[in-house]
Protein backbone atom coordinates (compact mmCIF):
# COMPACT_ATOMS: atom_id res chain seq x y z
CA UNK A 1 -5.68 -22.68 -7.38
CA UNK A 2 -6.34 -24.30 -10.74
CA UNK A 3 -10.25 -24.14 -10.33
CA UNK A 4 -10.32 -20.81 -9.09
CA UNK A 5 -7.77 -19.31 -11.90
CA UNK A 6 -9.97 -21.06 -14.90
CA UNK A 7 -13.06 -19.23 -13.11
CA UNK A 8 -10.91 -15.80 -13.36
CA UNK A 9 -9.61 -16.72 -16.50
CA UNK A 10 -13.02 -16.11 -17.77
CA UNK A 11 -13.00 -12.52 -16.89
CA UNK A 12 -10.96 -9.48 -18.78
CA UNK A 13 -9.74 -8.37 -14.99
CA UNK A 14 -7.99 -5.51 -13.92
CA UNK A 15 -7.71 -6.51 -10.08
CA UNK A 16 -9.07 -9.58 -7.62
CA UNK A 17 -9.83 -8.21 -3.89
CA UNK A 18 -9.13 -11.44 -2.20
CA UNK A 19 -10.41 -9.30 1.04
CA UNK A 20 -9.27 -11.90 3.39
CA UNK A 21 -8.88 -14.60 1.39
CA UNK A 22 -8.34 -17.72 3.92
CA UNK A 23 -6.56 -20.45 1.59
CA UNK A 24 -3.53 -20.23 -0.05
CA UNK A 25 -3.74 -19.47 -4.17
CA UNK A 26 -0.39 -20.10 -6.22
CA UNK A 27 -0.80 -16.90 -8.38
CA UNK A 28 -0.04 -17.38 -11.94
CA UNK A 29 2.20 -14.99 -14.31
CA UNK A 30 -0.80 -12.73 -15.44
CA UNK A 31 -2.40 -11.81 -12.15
CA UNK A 32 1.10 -10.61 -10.48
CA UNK A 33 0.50 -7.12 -9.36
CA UNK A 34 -3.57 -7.73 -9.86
CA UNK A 35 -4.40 -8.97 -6.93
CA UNK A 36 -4.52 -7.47 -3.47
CA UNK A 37 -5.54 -9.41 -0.11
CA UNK A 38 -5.48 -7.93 3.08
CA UNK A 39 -4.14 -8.96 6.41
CA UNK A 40 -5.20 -8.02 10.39
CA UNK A 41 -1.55 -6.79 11.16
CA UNK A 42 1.60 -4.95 10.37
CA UNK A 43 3.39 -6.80 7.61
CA UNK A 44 5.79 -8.63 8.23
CA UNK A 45 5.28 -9.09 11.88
CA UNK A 46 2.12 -11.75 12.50
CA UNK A 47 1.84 -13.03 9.89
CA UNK A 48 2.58 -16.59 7.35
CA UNK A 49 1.10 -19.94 8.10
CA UNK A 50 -1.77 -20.31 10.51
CA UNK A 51 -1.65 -16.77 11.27
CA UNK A 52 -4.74 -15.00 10.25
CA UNK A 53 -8.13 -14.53 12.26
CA UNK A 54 -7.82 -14.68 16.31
CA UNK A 55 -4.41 -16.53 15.55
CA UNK A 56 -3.35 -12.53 14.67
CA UNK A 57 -4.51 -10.92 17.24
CA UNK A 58 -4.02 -13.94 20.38
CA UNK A 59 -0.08 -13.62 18.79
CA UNK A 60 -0.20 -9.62 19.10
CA UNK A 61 -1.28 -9.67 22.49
CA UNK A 62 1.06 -12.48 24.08
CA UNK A 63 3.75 -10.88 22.49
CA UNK A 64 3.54 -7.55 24.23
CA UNK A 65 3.63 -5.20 21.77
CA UNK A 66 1.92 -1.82 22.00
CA UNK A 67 1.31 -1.50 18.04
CA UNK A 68 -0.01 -3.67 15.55
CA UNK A 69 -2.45 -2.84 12.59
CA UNK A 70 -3.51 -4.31 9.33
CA UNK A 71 -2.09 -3.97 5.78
CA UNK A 72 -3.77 -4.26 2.20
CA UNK A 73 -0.93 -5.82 0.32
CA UNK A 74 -0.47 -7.25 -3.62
CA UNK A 75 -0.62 -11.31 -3.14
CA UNK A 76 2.48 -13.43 -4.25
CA UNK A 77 2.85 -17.17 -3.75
CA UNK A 78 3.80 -16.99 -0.19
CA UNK A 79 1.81 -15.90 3.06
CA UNK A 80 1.16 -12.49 3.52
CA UNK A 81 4.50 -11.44 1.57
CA UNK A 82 3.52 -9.75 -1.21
CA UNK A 83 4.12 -5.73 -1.78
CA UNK A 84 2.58 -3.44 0.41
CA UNK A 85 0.15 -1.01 -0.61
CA UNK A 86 -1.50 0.74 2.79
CA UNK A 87 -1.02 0.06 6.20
CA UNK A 88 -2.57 1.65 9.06
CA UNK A 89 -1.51 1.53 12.72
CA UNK A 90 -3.70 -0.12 15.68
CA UNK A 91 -2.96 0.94 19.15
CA UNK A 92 -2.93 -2.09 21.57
CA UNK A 93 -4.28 -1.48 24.96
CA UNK A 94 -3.64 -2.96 27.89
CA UNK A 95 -7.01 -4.65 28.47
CA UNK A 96 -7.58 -5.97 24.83
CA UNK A 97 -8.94 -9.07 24.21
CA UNK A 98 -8.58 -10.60 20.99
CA UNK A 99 -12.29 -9.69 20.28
CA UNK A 100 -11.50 -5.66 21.11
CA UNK A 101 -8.57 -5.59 19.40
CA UNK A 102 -10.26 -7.15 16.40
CA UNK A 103 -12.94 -5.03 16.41
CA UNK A 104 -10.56 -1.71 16.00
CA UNK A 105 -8.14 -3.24 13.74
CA UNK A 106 -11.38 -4.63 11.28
CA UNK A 107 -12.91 -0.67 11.88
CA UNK A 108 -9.61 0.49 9.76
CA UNK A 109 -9.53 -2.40 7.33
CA UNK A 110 -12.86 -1.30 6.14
CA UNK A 111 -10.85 2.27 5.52
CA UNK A 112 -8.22 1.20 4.18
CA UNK A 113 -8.80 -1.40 2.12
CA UNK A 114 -11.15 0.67 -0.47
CA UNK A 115 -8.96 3.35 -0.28
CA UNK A 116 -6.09 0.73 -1.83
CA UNK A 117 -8.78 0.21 -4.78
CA UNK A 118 -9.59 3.49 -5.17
CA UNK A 119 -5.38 4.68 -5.54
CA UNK A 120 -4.78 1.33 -8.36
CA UNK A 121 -8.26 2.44 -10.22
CA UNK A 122 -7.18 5.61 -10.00
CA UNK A 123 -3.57 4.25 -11.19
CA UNK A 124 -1.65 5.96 -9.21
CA UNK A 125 0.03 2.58 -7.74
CA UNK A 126 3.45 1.35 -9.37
CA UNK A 127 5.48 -1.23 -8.09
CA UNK A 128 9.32 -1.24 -7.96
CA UNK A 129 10.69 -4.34 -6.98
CA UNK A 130 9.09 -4.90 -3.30
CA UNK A 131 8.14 -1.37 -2.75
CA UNK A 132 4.94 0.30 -3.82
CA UNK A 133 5.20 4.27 -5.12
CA UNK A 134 1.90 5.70 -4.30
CA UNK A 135 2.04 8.67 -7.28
């Protein structure tokens, strides 16, 4: 975390896409509410330690649900926690693998997670607390 906030330290930044950022970063005072990760489910289900990749989407299936999804979300120091910004659902079939299910759920992360960058440049994105006003 250290080594990676004196790189960004260097920088006058408005926001970090961590865009699947796979280790976890302790996020200092001044980049609260700058940075944004996203994550291959519906926050808060699937998600924390060891969840992320396959792990997501082996969990989704075992556990029988018919919807999961991903969600673009502000980082915070703990796993996938952080306020949400855009989620979008993801239809599980009956005959998914991991590997189809991926592929549909990565199909809307590339949708939504621009479209999370576009509504904070565009600042139209306040947070309240845990929530997240899209104006």
């Amino acid at each position: 975390s250290n080594a990676v906030t004196e790189i960004l330290d260097r920088y006058n930044l408005d926001l970090v896409a961590m865009a699947g950022f796979m280790v976890f970063y302790k996020v200092p005072r001044e980049y609260e509410g700058k940075m944004m990760n996203i994550h291959p489910a519906l926050i808060p289900a699937f998600c924390g330690k060891g969840l992320y990749g396959e792990h997501v989407h082996e969990a989704v299936i075992k556990s029988g649900v018919k919807i999961t999804g991903c969600t673009v979300h502000f980082v915070d120091n703990r796993y996938d926690h952080g306020p949400i910004i855009v989620q979008k659902a993801v239809s599980v079939l009956d005959d998914d693998t991991p590997e189809s299910l991926h592929a549909r759920i990565q199909e809307q992360e590339h949708r939504i997670y621009p479209e999370a960058i576009r509504l904070i440049a565009e600042g139209r994105v306040e947070i309240v607390g845990r929530r997240v006003i899209i104006h």
